[in-house]
Protein backbone atom coordinates (compact mmCIF):
# COMPACT_ATOMS: atom_id res chain seq x y z
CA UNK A 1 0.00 0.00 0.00
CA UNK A 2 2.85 2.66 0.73
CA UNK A 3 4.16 1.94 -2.92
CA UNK A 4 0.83 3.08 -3.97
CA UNK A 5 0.91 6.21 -2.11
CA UNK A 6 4.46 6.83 -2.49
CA UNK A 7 3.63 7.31 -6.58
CA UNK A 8 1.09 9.13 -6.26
CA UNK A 9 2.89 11.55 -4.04
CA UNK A 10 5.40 11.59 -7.08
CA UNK A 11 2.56 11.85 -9.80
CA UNK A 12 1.50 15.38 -7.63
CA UNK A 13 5.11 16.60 -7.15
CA UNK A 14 5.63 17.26 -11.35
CA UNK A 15 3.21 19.45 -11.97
CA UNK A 16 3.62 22.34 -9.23
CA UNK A 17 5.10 25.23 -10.32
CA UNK A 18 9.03 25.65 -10.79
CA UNK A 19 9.98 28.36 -7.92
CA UNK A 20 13.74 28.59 -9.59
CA UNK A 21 15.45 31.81 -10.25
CA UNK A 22 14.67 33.48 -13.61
CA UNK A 23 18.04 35.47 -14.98
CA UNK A 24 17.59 37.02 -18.67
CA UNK A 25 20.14 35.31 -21.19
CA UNK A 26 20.84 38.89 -22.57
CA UNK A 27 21.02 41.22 -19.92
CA UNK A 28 22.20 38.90 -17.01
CA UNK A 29 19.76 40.34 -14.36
CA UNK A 30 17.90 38.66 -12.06
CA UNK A 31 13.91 38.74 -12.11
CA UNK A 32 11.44 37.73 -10.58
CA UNK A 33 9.82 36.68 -14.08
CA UNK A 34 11.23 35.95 -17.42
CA UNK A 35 9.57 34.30 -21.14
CA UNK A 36 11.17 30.89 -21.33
CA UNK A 37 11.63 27.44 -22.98
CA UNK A 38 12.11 23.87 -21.16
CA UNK A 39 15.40 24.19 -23.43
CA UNK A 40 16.71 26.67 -20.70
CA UNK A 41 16.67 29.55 -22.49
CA UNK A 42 15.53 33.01 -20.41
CA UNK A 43 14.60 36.18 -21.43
CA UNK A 44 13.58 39.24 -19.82
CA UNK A 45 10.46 41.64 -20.99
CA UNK A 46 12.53 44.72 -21.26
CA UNK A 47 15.10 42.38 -23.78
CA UNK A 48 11.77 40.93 -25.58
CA UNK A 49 10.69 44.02 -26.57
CA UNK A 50 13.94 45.43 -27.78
CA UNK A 51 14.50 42.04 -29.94
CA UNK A 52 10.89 41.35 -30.87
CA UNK A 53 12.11 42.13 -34.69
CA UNK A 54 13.90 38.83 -34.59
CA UNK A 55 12.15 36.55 -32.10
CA UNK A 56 8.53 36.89 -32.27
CA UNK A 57 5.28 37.20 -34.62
CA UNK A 58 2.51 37.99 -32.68
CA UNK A 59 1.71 36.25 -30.15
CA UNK A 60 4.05 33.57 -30.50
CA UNK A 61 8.70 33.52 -30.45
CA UNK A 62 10.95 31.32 -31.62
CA UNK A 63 13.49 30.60 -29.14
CA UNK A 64 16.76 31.59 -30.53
CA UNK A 65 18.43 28.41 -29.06
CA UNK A 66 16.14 25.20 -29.77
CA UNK A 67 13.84 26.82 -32.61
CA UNK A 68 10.78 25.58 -30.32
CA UNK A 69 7.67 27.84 -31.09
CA UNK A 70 6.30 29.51 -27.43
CA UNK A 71 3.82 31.69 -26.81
CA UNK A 72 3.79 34.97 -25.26
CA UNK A 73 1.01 34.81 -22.71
């Protein structure tokens, strides 16, 4: 019976919310929020905005890293 519970505690324990430290890949700074991708990449809003040109479309970025297709909100 304990194995039972014992993955089910596991199961639980994925899906809360990363409380890690966000630092921007271009600036360096540490934030208390930055856009990201499960690749590792970080970036800061101020640094979105100022590369938008060659990141983003809309409502979506391509991280400049893994080419993985995020969205913005």
């Amino acid at each position: 019976m304990s194995d039972n519970t014992d993955t089910k505690e596991k199961k639980k324990s994925y899906r809360r919310r990363k409380l890690g430290k966000y630092v921007c890949h271009c600036c360096k700074k540490e934030l208390p929020y930055c856009f990201s991708c499960p690749c590792g990449f970080m970036i800061c809003e101020e640094c979105f905005k100022e590369n938008t040109w060659g990141i983003s479309n809309g409502p979506t970025w391509i991280c400049p890293d893994c080419e993985r297709i995020r969205m913005t909100v």
